[in-house]
Protein backbone atom coordinates (compact mmCIF):
# COMPACT_ATOMS: atom_id res chain seq x y z
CA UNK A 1 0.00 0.00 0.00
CA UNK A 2 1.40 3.46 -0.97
CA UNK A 3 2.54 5.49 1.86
CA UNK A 4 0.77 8.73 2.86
CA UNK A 5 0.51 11.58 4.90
CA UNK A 6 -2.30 14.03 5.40
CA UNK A 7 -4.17 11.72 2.60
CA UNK A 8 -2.08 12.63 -0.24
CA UNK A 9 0.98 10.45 -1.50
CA UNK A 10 4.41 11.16 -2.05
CA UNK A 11 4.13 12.28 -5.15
CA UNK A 12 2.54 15.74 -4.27
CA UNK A 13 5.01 16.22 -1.87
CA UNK A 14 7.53 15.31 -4.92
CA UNK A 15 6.24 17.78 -6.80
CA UNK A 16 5.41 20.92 -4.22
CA UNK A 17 9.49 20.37 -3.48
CA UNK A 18 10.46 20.81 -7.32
CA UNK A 19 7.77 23.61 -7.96
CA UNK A 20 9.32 25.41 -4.70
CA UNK A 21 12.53 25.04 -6.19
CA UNK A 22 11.98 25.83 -9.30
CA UNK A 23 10.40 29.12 -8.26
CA UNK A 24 12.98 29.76 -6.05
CA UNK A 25 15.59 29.66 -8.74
CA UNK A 26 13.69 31.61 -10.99
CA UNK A 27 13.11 34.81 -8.59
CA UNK A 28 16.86 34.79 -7.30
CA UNK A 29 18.46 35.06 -10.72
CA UNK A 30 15.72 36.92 -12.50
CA UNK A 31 17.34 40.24 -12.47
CA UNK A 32 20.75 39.24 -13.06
CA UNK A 33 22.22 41.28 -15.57
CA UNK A 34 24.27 38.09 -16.28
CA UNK A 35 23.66 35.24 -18.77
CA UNK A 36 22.58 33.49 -15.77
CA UNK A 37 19.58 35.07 -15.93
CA UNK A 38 18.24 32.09 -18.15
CA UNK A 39 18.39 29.76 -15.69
CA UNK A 40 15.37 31.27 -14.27
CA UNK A 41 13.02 29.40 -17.16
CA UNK A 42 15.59 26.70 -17.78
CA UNK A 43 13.95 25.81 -13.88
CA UNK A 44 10.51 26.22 -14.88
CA UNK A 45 11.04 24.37 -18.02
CA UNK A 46 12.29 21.44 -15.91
CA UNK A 47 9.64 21.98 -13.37
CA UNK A 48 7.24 21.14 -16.06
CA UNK A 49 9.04 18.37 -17.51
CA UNK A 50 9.06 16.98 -14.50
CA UNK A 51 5.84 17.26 -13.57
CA UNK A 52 4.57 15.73 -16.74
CA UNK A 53 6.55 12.81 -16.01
CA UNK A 54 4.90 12.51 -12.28
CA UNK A 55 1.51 12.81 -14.01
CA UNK A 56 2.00 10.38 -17.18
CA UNK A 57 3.56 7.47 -14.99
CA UNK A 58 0.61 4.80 -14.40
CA UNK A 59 0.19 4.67 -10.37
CA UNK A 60 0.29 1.03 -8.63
CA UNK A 61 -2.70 -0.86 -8.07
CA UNK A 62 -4.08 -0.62 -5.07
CA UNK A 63 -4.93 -4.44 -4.72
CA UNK A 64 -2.50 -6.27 -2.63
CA UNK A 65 -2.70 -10.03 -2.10
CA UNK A 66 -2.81 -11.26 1.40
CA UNK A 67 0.95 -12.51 0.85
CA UNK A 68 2.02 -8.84 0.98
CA UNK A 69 0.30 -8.05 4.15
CA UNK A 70 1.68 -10.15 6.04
CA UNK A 71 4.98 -8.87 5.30
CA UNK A 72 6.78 -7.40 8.22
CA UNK A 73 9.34 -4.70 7.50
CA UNK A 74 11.99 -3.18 9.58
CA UNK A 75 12.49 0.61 9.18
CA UNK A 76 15.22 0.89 11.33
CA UNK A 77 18.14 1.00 8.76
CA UNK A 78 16.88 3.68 7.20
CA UNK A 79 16.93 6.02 10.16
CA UNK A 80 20.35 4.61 10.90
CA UNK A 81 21.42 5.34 7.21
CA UNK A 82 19.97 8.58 7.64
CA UNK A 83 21.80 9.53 11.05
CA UNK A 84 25.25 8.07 9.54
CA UNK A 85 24.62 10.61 6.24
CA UNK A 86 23.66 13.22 8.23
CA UNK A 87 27.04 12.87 10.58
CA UNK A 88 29.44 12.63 7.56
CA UNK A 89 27.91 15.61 6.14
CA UNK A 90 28.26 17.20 9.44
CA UNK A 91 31.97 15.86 9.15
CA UNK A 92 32.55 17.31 5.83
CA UNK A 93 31.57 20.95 7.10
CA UNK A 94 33.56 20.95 10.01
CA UNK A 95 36.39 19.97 7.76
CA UNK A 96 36.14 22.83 5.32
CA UNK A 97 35.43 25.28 8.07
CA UNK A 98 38.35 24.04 9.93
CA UNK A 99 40.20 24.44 6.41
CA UNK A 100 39.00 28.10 6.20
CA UNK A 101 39.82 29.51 9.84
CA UNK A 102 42.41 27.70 10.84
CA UNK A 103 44.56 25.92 8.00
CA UNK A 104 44.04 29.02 5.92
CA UNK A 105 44.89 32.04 7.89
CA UNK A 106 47.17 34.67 6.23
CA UNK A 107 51.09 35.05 6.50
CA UNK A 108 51.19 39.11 6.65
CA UNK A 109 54.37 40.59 5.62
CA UNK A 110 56.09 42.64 7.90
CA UNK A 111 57.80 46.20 7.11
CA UNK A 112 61.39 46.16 5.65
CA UNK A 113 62.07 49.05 7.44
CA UNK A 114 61.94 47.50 10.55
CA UNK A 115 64.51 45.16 10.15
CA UNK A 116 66.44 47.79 7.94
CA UNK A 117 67.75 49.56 11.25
């Protein structure tokens, strides 16, 4: 059985999260006097594609024989798989900003004429 929440599936959520993006896109770089301007429809163009392909791809039945529902799952690795992706990421920004303050700091020259005397 499809999961869902609030009575709608996942594909609404799907597509509220590439519409939002899409928009997104398109309003930050719409005034750019750039040629990245046109990424602004290029967004919106794929926002459509995309939904088209949501819309035209036949849903699963909604039968299920009494094999399936007996079926018990265990969810647990994918909150584990989550929390380990989640840490490295975590990991991976501490890195850079460790890279960037600390690694990174300046060398500033000092006056000739100090030493000069």
């Amino acid at each position: 059985m499809a999961v869902q929440v609030m009575g709608v599936g996942i594909g609404v959520f799907i597509l509220a999260f590439v519409w939002a993006v899409a928009l997104i896109v398109c309003i930050t770089f719409a005034r750019s006097p750039t040629s990245i301007a046109s990424l602004g429809p290029v967004s919106i163009l794929g926002a459509i594609v995309v939904s088209l392909i949501l819309i035209l791809i036949p849903r699963e039945a909604k039968e299920t024989s009494p094999e399936e529902e007996s079926v018990v799952y265990d969810y647990s690795i994918v909150y584990r798989s989550s929390l380990i992706a989640a840490l490295a990421l975590f990991v991976l920004v501490g890195l850079v900003l460790f890279l960037v303050n600390h690694a990174m700091q300046p060398v500033l020259a000092k006056p000739l004429r100090k030493f000069a005397r």
